[in-house]
PDB file of N, CA and C in Angstrom:
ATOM      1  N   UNK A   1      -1.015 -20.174  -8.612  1.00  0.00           N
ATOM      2  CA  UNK A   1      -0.413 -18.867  -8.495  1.00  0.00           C
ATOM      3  C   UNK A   1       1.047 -18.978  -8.927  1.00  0.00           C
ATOM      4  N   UNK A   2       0.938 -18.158  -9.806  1.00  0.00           N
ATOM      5  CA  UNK A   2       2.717 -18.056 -10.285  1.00  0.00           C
ATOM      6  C   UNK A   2       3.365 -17.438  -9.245  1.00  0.00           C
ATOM      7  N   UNK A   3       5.512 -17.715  -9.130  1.00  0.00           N
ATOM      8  CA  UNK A   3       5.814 -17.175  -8.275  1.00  0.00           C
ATOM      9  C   UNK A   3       5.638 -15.704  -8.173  1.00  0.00           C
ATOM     10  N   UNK A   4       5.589 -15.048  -9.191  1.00  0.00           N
ATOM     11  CA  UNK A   4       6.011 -14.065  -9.672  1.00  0.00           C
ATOM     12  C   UNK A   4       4.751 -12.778  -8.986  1.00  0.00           C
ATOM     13  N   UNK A   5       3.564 -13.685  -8.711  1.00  0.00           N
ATOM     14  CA  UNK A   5       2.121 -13.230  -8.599  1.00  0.00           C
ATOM     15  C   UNK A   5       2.561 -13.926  -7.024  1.00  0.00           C
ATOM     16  N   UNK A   6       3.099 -14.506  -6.062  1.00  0.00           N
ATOM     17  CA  UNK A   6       2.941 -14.512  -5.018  1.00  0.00           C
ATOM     18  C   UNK A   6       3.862 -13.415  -4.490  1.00  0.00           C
ATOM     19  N   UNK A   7       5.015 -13.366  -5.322  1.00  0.00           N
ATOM     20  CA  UNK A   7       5.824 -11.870  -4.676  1.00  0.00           C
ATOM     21  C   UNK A   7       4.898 -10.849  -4.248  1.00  0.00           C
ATOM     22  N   UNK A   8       4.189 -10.407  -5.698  1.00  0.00           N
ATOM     23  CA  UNK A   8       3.720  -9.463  -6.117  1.00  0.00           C
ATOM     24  C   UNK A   8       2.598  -9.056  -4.549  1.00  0.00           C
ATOM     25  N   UNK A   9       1.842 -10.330  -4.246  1.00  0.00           N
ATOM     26  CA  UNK A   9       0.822 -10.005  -3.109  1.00  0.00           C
ATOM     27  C   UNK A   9       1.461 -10.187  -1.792  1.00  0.00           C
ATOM     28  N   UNK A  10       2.788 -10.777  -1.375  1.00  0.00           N
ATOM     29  CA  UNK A  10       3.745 -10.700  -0.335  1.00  0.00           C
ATOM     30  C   UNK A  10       3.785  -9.206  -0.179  1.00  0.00           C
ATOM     31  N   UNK A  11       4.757  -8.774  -1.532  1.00  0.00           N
ATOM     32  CA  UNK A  11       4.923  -7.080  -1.288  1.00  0.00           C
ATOM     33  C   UNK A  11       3.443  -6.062  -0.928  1.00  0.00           C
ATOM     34  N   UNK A  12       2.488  -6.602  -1.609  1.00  0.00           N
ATOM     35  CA  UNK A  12       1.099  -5.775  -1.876  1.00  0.00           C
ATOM     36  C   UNK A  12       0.897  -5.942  -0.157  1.00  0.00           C
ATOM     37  N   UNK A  13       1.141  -7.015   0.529  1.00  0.00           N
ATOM     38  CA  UNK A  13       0.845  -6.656   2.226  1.00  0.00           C
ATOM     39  C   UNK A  13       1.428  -6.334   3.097  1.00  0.00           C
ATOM     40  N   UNK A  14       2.782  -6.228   2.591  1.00  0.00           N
ATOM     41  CA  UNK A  14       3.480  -5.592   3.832  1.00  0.00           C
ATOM     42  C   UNK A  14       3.572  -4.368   3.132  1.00  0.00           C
ATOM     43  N   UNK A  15       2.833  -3.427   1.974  1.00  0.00           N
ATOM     44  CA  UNK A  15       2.723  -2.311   1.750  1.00  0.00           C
ATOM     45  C   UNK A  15       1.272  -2.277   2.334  1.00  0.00           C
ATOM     46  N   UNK A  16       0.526  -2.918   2.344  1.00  0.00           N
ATOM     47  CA  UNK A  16      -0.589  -1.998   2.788  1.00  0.00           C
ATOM     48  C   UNK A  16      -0.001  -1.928   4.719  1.00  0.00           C
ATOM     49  N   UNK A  17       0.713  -3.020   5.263  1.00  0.00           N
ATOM     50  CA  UNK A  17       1.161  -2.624   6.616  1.00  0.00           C
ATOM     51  C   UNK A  17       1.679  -1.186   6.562  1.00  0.00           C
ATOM     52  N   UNK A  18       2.252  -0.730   6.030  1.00  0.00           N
ATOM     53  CA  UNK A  18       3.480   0.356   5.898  1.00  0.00           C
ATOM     54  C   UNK A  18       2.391   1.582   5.823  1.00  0.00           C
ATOM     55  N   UNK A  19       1.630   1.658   4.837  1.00  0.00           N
ATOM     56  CA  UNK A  19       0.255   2.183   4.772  1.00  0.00           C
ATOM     57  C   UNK A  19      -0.320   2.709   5.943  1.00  0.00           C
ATOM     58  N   UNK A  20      -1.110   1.635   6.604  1.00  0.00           N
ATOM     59  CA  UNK A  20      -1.870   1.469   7.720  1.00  0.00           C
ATOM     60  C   UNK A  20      -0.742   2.391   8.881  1.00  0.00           C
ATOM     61  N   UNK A  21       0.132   2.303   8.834  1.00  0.00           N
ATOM     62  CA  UNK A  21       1.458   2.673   9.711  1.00  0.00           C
ATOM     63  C   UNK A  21       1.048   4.529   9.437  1.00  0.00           C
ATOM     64  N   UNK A  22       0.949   4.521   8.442  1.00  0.00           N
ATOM     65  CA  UNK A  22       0.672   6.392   7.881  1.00  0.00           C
ATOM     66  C   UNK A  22       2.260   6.942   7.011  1.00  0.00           C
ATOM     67  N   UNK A  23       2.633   5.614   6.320  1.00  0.00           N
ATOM     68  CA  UNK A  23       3.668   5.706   5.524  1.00  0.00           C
ATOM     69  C   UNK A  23       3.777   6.540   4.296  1.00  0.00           C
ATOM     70  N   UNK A  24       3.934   7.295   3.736  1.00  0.00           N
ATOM     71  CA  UNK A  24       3.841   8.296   2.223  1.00  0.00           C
ATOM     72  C   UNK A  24       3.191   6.688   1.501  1.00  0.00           C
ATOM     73  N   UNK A  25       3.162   6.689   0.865  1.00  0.00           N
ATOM     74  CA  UNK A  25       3.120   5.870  -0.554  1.00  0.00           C
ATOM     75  C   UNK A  25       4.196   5.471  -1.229  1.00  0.00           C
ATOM     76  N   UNK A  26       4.812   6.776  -1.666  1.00  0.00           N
ATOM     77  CA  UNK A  26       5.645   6.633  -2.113  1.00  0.00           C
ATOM     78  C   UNK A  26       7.372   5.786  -1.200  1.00  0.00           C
ATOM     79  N   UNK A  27       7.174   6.042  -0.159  1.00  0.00           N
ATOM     80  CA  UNK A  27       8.164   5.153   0.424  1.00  0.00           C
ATOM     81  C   UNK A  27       7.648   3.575   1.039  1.00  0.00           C
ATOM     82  N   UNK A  28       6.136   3.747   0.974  1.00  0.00           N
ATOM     83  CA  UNK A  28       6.075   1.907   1.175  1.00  0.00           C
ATOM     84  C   UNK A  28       6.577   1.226  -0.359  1.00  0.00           C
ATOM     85  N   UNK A  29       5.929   2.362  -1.248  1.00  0.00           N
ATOM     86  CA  UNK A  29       6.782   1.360  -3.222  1.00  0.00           C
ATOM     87  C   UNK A  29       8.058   1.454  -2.892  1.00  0.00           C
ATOM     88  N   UNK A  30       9.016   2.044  -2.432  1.00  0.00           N
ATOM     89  CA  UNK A  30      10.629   1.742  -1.870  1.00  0.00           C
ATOM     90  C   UNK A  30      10.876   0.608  -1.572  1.00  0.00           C
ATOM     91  N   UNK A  31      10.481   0.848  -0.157  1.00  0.00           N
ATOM     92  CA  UNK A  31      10.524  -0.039   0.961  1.00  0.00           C
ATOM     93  C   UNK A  31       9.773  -2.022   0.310  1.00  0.00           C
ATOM     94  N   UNK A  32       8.977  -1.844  -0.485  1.00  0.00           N
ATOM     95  CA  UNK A  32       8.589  -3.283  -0.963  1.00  0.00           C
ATOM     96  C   UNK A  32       8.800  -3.412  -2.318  1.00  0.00           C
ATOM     97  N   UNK A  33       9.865  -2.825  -2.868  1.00  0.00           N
ATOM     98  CA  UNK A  33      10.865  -3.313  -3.968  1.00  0.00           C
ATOM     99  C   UNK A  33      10.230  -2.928  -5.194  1.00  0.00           C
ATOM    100  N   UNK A  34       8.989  -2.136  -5.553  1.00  0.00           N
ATOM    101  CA  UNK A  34       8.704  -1.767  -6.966  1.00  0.00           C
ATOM    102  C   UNK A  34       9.508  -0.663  -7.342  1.00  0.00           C
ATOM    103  N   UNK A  35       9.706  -0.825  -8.176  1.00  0.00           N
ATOM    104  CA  UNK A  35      10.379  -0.102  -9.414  1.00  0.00           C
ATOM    105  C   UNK A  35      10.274   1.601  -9.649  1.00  0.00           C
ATOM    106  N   UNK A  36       8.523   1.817  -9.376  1.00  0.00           N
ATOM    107  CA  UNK A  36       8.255   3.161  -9.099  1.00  0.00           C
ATOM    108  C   UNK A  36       7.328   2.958  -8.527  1.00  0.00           C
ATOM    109  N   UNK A  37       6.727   4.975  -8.168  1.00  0.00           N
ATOM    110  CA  UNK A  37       5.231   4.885  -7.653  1.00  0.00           C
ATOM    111  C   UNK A  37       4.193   4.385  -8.376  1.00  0.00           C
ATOM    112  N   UNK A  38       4.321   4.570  -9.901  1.00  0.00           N
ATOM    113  CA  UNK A  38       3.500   4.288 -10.841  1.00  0.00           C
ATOM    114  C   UNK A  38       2.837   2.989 -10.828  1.00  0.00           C
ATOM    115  N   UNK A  39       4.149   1.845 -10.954  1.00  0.00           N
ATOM    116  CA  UNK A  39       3.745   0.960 -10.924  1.00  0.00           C
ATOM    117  C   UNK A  39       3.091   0.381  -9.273  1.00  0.00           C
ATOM    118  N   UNK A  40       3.943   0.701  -8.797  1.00  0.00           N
ATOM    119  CA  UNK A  40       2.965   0.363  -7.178  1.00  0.00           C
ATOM    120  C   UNK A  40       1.425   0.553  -6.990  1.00  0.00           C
ATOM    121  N   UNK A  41       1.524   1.832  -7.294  1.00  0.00           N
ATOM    122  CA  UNK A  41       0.026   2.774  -7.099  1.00  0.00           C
ATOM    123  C   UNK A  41      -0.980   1.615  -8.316  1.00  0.00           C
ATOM    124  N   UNK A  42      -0.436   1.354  -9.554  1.00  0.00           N
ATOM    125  CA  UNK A  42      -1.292   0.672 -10.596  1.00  0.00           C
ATOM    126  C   UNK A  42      -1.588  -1.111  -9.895  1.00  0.00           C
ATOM    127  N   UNK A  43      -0.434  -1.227  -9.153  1.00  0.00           N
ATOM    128  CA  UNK A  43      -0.610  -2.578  -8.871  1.00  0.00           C
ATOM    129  C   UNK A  43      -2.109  -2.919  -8.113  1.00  0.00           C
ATOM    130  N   UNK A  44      -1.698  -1.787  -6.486  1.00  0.00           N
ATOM    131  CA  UNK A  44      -2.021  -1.935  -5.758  1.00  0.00           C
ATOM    132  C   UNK A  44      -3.508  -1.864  -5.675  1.00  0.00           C
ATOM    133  N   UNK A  45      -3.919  -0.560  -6.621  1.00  0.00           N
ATOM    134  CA  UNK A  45      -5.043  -0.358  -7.062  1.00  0.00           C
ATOM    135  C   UNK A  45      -5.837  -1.702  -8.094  1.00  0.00           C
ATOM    136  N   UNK A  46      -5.232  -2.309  -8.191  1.00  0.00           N
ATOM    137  CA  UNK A  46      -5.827  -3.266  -9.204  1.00  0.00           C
ATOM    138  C   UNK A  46      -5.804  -4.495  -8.093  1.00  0.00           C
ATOM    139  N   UNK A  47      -5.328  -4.833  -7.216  1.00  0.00           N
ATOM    140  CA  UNK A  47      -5.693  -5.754  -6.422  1.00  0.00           C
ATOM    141  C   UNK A  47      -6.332  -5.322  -5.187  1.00  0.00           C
ATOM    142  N   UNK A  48      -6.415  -4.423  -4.602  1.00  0.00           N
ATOM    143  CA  UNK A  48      -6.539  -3.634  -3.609  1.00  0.00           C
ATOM    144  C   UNK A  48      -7.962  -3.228  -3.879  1.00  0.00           C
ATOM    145  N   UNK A  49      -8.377  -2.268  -4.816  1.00  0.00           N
ATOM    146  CA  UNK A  49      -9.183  -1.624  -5.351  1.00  0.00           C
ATOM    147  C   UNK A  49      -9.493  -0.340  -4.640  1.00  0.00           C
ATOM    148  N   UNK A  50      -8.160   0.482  -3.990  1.00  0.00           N
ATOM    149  CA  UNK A  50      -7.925   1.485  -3.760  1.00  0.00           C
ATOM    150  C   UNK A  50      -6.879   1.824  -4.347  1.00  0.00           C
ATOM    151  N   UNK A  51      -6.113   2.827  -4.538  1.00  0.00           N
ATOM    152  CA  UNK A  51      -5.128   3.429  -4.750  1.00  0.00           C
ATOM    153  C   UNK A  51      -4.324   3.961  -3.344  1.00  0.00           C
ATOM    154  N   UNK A  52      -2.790   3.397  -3.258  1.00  0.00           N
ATOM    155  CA  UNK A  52      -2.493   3.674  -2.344  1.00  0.00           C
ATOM    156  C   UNK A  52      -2.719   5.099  -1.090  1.00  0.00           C
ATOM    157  N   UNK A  53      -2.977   5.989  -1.822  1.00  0.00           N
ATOM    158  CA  UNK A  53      -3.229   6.985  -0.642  1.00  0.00           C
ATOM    159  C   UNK A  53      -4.412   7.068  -0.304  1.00  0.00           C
ATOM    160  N   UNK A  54      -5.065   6.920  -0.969  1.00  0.00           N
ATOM    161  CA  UNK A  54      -7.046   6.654  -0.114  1.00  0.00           C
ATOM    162  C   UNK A  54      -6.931   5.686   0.547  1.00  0.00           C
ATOM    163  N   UNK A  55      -6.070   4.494   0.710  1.00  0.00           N
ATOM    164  CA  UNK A  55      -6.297   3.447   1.550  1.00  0.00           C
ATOM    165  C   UNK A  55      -5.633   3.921   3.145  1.00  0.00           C
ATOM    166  N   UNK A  56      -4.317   5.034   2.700  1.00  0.00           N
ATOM    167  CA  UNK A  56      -3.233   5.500   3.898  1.00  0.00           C
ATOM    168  C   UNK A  56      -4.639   6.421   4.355  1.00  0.00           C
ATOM    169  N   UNK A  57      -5.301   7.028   3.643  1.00  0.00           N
ATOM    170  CA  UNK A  57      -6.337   7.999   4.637  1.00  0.00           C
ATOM    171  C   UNK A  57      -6.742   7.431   5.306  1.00  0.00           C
ATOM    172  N   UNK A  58      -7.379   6.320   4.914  1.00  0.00           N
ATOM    173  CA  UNK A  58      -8.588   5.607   5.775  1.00  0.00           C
ATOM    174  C   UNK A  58      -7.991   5.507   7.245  1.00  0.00           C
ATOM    175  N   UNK A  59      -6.631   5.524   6.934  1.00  0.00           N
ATOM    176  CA  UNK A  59      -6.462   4.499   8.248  1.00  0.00           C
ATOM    177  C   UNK A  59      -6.077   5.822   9.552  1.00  0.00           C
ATOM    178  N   UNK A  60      -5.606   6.954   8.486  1.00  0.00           N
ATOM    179  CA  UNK A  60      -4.858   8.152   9.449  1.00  0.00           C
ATOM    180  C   UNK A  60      -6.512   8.966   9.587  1.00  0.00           C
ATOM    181  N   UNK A  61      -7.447   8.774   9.608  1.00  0.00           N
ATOM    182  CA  UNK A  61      -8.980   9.647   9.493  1.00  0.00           C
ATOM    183  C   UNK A  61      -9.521   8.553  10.429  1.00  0.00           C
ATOM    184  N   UNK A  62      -9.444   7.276  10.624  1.00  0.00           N
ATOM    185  CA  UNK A  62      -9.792   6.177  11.426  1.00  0.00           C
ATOM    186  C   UNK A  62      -9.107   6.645  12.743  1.00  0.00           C
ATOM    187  N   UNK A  63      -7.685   6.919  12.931  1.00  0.00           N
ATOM    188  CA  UNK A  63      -6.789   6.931  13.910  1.00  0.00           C
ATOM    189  C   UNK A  63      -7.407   8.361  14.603  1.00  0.00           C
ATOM    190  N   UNK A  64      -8.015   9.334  13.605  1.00  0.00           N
ATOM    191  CA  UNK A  64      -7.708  10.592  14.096  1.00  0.00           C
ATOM    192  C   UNK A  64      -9.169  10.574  15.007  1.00  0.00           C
ATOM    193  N   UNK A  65     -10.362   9.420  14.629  1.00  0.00           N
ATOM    194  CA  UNK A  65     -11.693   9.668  15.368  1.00  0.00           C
ATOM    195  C   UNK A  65     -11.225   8.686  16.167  1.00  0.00           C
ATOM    196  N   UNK A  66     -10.484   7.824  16.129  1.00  0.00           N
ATOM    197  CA  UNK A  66     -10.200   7.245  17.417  1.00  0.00           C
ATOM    198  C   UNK A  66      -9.681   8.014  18.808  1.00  0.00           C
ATOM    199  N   UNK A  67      -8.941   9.152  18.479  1.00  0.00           N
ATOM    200  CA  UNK A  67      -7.749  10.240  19.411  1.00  0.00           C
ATOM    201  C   UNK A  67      -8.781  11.180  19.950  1.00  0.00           C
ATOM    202  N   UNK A  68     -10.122  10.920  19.270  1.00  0.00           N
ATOM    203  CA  UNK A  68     -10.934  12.858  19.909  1.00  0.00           C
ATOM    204  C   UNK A  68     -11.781  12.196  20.878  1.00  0.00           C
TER     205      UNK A  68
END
């Protein structure tokens, strides 16, 4: 693993934390140093194999059948 590719999945998990949290998207790509949403959303989706906001649903639609 290049360094460059261990950043890359460092940031990719403490964005999906931020995520899971019920974070926009757009402020976990802030918050873990990409450049834009674009590239975040392309990353994340390519290692992830979600796109950041279907993954933030899961977790706020998980939370919400947990609360009823």
């Amino acid at each position: 693993m290049t360094p460059y590719r261990y950043l890359e999945t460092v940031r990719i998990n403490r964005a999906r934390e931020f995520l899971e949290q019920g974070m926009m998207p757009a402020e976990a790509a802030l918050r873990t140093g990409f450049s834009d949403q674009s590239h975040f959303t392309n990353y994340f989706n390519r290692v992830i194999g979600l796109t950041p906001g279907v993954y933030r649903e899961i977790f706020l639609e998980r939370e919400e059948q947990d609360g009823k």
